[in-house]
Protein backbone atom coordinates (compact mmCIF):
# COMPACT_ATOMS: atom_id res chain seq x y z
CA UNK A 1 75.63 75.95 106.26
CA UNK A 2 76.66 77.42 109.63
CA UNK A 3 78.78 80.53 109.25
CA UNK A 4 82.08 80.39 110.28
CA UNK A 5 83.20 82.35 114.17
CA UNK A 6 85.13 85.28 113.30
CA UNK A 7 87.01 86.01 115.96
CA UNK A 8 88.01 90.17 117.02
CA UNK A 9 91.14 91.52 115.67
CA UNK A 10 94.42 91.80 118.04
CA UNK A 11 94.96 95.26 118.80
CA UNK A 12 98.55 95.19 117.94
CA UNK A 13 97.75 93.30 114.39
CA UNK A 14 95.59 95.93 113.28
CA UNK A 15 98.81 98.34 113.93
CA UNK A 16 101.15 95.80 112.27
CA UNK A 17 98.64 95.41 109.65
CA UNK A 18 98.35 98.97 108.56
CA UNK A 19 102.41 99.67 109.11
CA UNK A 20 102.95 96.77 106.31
CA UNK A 21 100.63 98.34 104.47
CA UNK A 22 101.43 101.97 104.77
CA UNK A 23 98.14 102.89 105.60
CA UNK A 24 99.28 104.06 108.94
CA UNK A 25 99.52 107.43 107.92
CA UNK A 26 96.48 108.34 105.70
CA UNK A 27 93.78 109.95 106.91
CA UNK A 28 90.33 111.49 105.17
CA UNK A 29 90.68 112.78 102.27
CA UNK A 30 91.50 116.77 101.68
CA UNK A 31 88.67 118.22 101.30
CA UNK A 32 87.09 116.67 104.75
CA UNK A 33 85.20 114.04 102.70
CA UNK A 34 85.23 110.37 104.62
CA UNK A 35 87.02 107.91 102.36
CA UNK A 36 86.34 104.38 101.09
CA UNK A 37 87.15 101.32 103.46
CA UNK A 38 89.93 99.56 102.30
CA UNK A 39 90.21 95.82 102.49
CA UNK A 40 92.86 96.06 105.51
CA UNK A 41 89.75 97.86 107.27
CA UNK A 42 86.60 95.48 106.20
CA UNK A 43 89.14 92.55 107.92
CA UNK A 44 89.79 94.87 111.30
CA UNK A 45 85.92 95.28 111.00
CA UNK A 46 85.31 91.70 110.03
CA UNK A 47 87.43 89.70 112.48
CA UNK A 48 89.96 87.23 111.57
CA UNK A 49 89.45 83.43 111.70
CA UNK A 50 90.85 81.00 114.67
CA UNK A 51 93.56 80.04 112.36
CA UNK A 52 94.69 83.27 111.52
CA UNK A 53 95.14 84.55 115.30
CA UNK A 54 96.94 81.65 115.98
CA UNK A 55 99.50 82.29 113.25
CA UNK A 56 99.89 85.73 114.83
CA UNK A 57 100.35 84.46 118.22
CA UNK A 58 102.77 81.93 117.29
CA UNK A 59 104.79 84.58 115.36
CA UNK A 60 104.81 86.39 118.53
CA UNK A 61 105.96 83.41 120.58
CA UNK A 62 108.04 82.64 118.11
CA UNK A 63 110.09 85.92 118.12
CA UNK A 64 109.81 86.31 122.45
CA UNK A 65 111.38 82.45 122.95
CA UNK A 66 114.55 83.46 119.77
CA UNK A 67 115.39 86.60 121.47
CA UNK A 68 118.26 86.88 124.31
CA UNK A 69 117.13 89.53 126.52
CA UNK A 70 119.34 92.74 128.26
CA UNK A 71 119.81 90.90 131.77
CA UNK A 72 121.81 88.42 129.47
CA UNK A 73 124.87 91.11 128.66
CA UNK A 74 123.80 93.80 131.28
CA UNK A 75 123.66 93.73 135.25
CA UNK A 76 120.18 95.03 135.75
CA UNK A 77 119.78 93.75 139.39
CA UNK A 78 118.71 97.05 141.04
CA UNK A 79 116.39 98.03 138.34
CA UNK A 80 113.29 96.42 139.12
CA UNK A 81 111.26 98.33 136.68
CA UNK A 82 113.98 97.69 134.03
CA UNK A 83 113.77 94.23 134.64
CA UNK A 84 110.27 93.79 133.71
CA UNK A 85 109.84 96.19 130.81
CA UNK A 86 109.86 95.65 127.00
CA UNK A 87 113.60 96.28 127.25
CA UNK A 88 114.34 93.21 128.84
CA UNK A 89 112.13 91.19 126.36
CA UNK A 90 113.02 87.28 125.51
CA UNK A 91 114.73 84.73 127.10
CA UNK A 92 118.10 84.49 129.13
CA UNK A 93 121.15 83.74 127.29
CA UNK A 94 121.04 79.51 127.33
CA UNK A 95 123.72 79.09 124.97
CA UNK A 96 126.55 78.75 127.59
CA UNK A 97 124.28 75.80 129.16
CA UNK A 98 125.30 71.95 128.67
CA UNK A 99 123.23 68.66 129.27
CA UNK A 100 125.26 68.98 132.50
CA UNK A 101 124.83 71.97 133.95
CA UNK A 102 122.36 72.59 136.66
CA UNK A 103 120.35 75.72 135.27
CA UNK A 104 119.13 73.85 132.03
CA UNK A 105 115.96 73.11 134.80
CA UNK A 106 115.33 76.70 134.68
CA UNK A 107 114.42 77.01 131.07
CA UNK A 108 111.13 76.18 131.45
CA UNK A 109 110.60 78.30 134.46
CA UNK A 110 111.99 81.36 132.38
CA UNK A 111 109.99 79.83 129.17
CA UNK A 112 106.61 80.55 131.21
CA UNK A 113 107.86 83.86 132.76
CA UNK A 114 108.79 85.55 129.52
CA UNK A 115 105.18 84.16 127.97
CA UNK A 116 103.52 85.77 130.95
CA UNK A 117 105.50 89.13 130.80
CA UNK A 118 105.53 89.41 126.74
CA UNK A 119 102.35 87.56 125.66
CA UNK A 120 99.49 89.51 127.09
CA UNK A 121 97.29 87.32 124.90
CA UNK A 122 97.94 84.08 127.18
CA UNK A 123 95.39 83.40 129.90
CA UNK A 124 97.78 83.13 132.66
CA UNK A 125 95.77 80.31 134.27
CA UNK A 126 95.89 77.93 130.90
CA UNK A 127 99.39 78.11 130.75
CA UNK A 128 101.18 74.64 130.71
CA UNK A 129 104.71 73.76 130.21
CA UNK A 130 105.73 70.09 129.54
CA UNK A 131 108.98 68.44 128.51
CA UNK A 132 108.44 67.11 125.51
CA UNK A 133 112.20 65.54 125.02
CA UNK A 134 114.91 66.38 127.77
CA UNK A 135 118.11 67.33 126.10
CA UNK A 136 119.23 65.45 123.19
CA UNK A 137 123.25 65.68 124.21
CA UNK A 138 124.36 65.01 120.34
CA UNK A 139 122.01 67.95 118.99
CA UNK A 140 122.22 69.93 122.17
CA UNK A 141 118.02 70.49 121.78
CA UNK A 142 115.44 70.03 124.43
CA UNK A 143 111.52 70.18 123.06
CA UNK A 144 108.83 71.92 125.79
CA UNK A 145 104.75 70.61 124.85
CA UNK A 146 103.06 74.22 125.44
CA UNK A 147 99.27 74.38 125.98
CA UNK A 148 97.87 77.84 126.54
CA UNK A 149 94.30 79.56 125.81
CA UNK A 150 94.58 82.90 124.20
CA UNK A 151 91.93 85.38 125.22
CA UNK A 152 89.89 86.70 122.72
CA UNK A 153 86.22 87.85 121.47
CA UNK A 154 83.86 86.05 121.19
CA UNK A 155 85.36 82.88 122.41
CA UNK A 156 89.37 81.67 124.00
CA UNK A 157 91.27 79.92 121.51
CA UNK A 158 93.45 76.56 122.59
CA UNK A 159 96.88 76.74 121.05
CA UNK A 160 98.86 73.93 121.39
CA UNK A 161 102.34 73.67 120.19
CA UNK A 162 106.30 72.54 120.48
CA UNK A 163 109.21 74.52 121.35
CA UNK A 164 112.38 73.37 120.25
CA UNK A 165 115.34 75.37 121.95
CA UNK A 166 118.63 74.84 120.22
CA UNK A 167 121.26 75.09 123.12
CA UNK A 168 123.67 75.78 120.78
CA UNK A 169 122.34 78.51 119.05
CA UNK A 170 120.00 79.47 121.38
CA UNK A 171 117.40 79.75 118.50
CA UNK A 172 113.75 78.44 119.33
CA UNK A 173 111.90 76.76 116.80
CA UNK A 174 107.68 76.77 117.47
CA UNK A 175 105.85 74.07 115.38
């Protein structure tokens, strides 16, 4: 039976990991002995399975594409560095947009921008962005086909999945 790839653990996961499991504060024990591994650390060790990072990822995307971010309700114009920090994360506000308007276009340009500048995981060059379903005018939805390789040890993994952008709500919905 060939053993399954494990693949290295995400940085960040092993942080969120440890947070949830308030193990981000312990360290050795008192009296300078080392202490036992616990199962949070054989998995950072271990690796995590294909499936499992792309869960993670997809949470990730998930929570960059449902997010309205600062240039939406603040003129940031002259602050370049503003602009492209953590500060600014998510998408533009869309909810003001209508199967009529002009700017529904740029979606998927600001789709792949805020992937690019908030997913360091993405290979930049895998990236595609495909309309699914142009706007459904009686649910106010449009549905983007996204193909992207995320980089990771020992091997990329393909992740393949729909966005569906409520222009209503401006919530995103990743399946």
């Amino acid at each position: 039976m060939a053993e399954e790839v494990r693949y290295h653990v995400p940085l960040i996961h092993a942080f969120r990991d440890a947070f949830r499991k308030g193990d981000a504060r312990k360290a050795g024990t008192e009296n300078g002995e080392y202490r036992t591994l616990s199962e949070d650390e054989f998995v950072r060790r271990r690796g995590l399975s294909e499936s499992h990072i792309r869960a993670i990822v997809l949470d990730d995307i998930s929570a960059i594409l449902s997010t309205v971010d600062l240039q939406s309700a603040v003129d940031i114009a002259d602050l370049n560095y503003l602009s492209r920090s953590i500060l600014n994360f998510g998408l533009y506000d869309i909810m003001h947009l209508t199967s009529e308007d002009a700017g529904v276009a740029e979606i998927e340009r600001n789709i792949v921008a805020a992937l690019l500048a908030y997913e360091p995981r993405i290979r930049r060059e895998s990236l595609q962005v495909e309309w699914a379903q142009r706007i459904d005018d009686v649910q106010q939805k449009i549905r983007l086909s996204i193909y992207a390789e995320v980089a990771n040890r020992p091997a990329n993994i393909p992740l393949d999945f729909t966005a569906e952008v409520d222009l209503s709500t401006g919530a995103a919905t990743v399946t």
